[in-house]
Protein backbone atom coordinates (compact mmCIF):
# COMPACT_ATOMS: atom_id res chain seq x y z
CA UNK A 1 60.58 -51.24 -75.57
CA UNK A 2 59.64 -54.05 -73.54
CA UNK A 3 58.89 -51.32 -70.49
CA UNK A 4 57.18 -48.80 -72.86
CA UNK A 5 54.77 -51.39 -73.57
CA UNK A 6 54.15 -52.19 -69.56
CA UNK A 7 53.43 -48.18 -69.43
CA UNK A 8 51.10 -48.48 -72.27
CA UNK A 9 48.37 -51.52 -70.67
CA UNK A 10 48.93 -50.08 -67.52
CA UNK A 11 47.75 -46.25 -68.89
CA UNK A 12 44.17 -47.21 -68.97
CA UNK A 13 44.22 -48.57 -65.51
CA UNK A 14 45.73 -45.12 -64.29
CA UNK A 15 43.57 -43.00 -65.86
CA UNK A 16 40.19 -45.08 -64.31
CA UNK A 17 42.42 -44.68 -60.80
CA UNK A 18 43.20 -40.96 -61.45
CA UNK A 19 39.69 -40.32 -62.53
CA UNK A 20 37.85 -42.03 -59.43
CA UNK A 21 40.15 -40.04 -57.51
CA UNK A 22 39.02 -37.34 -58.77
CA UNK A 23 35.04 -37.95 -58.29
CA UNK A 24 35.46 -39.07 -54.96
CA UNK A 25 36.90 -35.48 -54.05
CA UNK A 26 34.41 -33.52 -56.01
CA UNK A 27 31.99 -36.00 -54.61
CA UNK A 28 32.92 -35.40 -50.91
CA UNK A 29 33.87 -31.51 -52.05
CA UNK A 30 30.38 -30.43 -53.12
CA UNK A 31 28.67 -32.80 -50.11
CA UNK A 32 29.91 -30.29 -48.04
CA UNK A 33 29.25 -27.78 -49.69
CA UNK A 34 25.18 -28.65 -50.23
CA UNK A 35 25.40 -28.33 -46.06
CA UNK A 36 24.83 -24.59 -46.61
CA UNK A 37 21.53 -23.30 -48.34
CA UNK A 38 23.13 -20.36 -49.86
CA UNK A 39 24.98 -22.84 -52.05
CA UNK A 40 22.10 -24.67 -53.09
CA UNK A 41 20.07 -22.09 -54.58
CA UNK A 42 23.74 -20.27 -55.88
CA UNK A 43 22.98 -21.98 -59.17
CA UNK A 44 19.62 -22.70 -58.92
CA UNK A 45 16.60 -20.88 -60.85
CA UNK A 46 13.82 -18.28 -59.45
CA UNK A 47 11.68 -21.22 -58.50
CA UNK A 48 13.90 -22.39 -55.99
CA UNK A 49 15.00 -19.16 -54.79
CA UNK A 50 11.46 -18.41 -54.60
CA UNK A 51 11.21 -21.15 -51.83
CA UNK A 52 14.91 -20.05 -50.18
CA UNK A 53 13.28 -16.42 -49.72
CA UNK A 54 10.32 -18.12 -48.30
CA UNK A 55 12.19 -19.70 -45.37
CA UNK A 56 14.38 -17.70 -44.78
CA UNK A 57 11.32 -15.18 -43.95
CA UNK A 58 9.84 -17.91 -41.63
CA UNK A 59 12.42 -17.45 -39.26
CA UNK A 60 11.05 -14.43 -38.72
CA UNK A 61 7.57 -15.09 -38.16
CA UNK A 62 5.14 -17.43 -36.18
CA UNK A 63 3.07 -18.22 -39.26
CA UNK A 64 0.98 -19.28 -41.18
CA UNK A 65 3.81 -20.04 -43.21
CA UNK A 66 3.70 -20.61 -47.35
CA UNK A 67 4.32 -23.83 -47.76
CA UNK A 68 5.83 -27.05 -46.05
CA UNK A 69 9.85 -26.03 -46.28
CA UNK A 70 8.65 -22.85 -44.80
CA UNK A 71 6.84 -24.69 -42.10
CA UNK A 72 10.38 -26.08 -40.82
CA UNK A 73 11.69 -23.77 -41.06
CA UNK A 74 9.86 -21.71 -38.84
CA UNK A 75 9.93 -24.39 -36.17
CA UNK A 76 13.37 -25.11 -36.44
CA UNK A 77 16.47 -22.76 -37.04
CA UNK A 78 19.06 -25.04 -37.56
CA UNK A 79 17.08 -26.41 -40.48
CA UNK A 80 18.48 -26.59 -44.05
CA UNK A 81 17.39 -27.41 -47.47
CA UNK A 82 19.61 -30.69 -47.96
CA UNK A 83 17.68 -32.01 -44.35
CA UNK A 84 14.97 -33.08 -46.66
CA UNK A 85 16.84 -33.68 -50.08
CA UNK A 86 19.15 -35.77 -49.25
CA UNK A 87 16.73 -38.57 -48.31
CA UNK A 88 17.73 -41.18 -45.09
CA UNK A 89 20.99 -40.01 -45.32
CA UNK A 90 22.58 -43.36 -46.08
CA UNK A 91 25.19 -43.90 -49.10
CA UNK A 92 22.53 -45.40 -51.67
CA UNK A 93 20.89 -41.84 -51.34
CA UNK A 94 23.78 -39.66 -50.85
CA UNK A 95 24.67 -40.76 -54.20
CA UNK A 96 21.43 -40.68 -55.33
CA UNK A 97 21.52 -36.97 -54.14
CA UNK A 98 24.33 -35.96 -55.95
CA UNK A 99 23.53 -37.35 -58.89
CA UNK A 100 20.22 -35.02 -58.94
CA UNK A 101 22.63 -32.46 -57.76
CA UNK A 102 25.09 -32.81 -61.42
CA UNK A 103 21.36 -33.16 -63.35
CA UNK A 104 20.30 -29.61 -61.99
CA UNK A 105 23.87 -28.18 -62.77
CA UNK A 106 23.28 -29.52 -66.24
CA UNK A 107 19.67 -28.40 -66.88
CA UNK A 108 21.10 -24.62 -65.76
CA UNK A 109 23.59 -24.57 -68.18
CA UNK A 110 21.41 -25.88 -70.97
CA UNK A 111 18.93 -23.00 -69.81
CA UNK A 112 15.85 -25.81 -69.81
CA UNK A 113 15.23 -25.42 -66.50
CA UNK A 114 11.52 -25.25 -65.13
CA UNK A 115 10.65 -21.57 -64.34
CA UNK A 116 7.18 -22.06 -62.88
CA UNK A 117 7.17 -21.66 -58.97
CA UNK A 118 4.42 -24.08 -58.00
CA UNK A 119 5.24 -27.46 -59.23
CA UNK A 120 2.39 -30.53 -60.11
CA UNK A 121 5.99 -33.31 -60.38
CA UNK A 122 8.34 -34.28 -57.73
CA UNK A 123 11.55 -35.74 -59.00
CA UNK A 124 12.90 -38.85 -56.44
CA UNK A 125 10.16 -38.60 -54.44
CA UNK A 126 11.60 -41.68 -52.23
CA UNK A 127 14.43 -39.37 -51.18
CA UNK A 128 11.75 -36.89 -49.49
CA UNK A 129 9.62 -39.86 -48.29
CA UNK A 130 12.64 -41.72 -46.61
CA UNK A 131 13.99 -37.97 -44.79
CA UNK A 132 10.37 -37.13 -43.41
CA UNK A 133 10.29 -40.90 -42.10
CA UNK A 134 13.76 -40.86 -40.46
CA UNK A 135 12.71 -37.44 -38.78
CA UNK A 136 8.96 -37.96 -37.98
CA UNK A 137 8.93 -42.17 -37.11
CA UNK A 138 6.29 -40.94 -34.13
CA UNK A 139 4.30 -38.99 -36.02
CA UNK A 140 3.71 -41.89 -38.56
CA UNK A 141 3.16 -43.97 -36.07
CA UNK A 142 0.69 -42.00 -33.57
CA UNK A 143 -2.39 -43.84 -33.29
CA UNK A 144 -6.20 -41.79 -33.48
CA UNK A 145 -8.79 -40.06 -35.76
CA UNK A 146 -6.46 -37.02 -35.97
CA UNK A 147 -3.66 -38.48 -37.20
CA UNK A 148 -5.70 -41.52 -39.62
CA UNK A 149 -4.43 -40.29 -42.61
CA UNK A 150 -0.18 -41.00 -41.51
CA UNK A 151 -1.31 -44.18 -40.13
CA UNK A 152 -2.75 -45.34 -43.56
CA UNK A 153 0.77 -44.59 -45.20
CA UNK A 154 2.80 -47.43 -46.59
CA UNK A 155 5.65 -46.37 -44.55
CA UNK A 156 3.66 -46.47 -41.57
CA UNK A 157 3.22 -49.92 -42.06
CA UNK A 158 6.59 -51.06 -43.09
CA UNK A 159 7.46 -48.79 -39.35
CA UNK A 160 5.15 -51.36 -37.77
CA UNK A 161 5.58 -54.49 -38.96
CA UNK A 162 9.15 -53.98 -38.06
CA UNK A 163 8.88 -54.06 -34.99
CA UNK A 164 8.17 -49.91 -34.22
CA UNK A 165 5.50 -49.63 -31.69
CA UNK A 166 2.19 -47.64 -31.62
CA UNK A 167 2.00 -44.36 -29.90
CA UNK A 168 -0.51 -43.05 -27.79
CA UNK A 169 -1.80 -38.75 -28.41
CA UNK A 170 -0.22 -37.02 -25.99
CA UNK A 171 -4.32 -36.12 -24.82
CA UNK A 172 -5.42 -39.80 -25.15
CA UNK A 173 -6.85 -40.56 -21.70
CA UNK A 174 -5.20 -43.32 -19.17
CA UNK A 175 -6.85 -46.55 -20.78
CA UNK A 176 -6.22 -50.21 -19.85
CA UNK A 177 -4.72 -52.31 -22.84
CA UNK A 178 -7.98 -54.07 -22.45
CA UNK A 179 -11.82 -53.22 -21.14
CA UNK A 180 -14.08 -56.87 -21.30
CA UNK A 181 -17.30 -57.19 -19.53
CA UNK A 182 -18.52 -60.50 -17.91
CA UNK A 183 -21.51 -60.91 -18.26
CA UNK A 184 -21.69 -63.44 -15.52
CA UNK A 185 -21.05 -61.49 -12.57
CA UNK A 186 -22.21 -58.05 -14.89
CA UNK A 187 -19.06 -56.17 -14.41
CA UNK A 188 -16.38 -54.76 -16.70
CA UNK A 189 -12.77 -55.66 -15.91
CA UNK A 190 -9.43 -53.82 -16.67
CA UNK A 191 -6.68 -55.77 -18.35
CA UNK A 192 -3.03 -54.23 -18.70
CA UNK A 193 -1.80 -57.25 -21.13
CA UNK A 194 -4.30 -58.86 -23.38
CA UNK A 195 -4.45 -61.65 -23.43
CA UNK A 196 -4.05 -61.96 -19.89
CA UNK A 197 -0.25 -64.21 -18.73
CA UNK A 198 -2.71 -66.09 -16.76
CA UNK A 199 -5.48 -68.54 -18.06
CA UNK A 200 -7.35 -68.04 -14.67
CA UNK A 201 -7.59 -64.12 -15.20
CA UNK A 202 -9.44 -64.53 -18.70
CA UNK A 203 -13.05 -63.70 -18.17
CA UNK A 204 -15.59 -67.01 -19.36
CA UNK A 205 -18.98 -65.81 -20.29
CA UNK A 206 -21.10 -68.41 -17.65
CA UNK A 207 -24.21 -69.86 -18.67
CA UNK A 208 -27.22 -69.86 -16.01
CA UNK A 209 -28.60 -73.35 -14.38
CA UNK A 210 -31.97 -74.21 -12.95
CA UNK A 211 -34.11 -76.52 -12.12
CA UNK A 212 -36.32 -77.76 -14.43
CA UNK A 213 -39.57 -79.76 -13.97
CA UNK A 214 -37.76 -83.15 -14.67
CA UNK A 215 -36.14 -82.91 -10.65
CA UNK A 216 -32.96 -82.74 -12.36
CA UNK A 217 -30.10 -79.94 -13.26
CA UNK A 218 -29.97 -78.98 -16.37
CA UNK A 219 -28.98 -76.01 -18.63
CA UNK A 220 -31.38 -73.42 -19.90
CA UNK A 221 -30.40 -74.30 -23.29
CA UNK A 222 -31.29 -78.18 -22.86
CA UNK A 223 -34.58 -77.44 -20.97
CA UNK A 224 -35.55 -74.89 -24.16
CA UNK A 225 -34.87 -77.80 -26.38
CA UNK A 226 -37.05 -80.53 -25.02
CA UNK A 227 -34.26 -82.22 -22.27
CA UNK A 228 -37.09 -83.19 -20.15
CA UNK A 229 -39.39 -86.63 -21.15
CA UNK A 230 -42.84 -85.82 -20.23
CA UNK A 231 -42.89 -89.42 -18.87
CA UNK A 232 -40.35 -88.73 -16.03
CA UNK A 233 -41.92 -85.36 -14.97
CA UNK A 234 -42.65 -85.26 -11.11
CA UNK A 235 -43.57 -81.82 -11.13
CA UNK A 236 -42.20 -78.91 -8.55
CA UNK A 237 -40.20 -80.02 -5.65
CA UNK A 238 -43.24 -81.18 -3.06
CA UNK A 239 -46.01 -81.85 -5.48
CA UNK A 240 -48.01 -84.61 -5.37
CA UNK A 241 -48.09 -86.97 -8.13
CA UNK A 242 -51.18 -88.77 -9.59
């Protein structure tokens, strides 16, 4: 009796055990599976075979292609749907992926699925965001007119502040970090750090000194604002006074 009972608390415990078992395999079973494209769209509606038929028919062309899964891939031929779908990669999203992956198997077999081809709602549009960062990090971050509108992206900052650099276009022409002109000696200098290591190399904007009718040195700024008494004034160097 006494070991009947141990069998029966212990049941429970088995049967969460046996059935994590089991989702871990069917888990790691249908990740490899969503590898291959032809098993994505196997239980998928017309829309997405609509898009399968579309790139599979950019491999054979050099464009213009129908649309952006097209696009890769007719640049790339070892692309696949899940490259995009399956966001960074990482477990949060894996998971994340799959459990899109049961919610599509379940809106086929309730036949609600959405038939229209062109669709105005992404579902987990992080998961799309996070893959096109992972794969174009130097595209986000390319500096220049041309390329404004993936610098303005959130995740172009969030690239940057941690710690991602800038990158030149490949046409940008051979520029200093730093162009300053000096107005002293009129001449623009070239800076390849900025601010320069050393305080000697930063350019000081001089102010111009002459002499004034006082016989002494003074600024142009303190003759303009009345530096001389009239008093003291000896007039030009050599003048006789009265």
């Amino acid at each position: 009796m006494d070991r009947r009972r141990r069998w029966l608390r212990l049941a429970p415990l088995a049967g969460l055990a046996l059935v994590s078992v089991l989702a871990l395999a069917a888990g790691l079973t249908v990740s490899q599976l969503e590898e291959r494209d032809s098993f994505c769209i196997s239980c998928h509606t017309a829309p997405e075979q609509t898009y399968y038929d579309r790139a599979r028919a950019a491999l054979t062309v050099s464009g213009p292609f129908a649309d952006l899964s097209s696009a890769h891939y007719g640049m790339e031929t070892t692309f696949r749907c899940i490259d995009c779908h399956r966001g960074n990669g990482e477990l949060v999203h894996r998971i994340a992926t799959l459990g899109l992956g049961a919610r599509d198997t379940a809106i086929w077999l309730s036949g609600q699925a959405d038939e229209s081809i062109e669709k105005t709602e992404l579902v987990a549009p992080g998961l799309l965001t996070s893959a096109c960062t992972g794969c174009h990090t130097e595209a986000l971050l390319e500096v220049g007119f041309n390329n404004h509108f993936h610098n303005k992206l959130p995740e172009a900052y969030a690239l940057w502040s941690g710690g991602q650099p800038l990158q030149r276009p490949p046409d940008a022409p051979d520029l200093p970090e730093a162009y300053v002109f000096e107005t002293g000696t009129n001449r623009w200098r070239k800076f390849d750090r900025w601010p320069p290591d050393s305080a000697s190399a930063t350019p000081r904007v001089t102010e111009p000194r002459h002499e004034v009718d006082c016989g002494r040195t003074a600024s142009a700024a303190s003759a303009a604002s009345g530096g001389c008494i009239a008093g003291e004034s000896r007039g030009p160097p050599g003048a006789r006074q009265a």
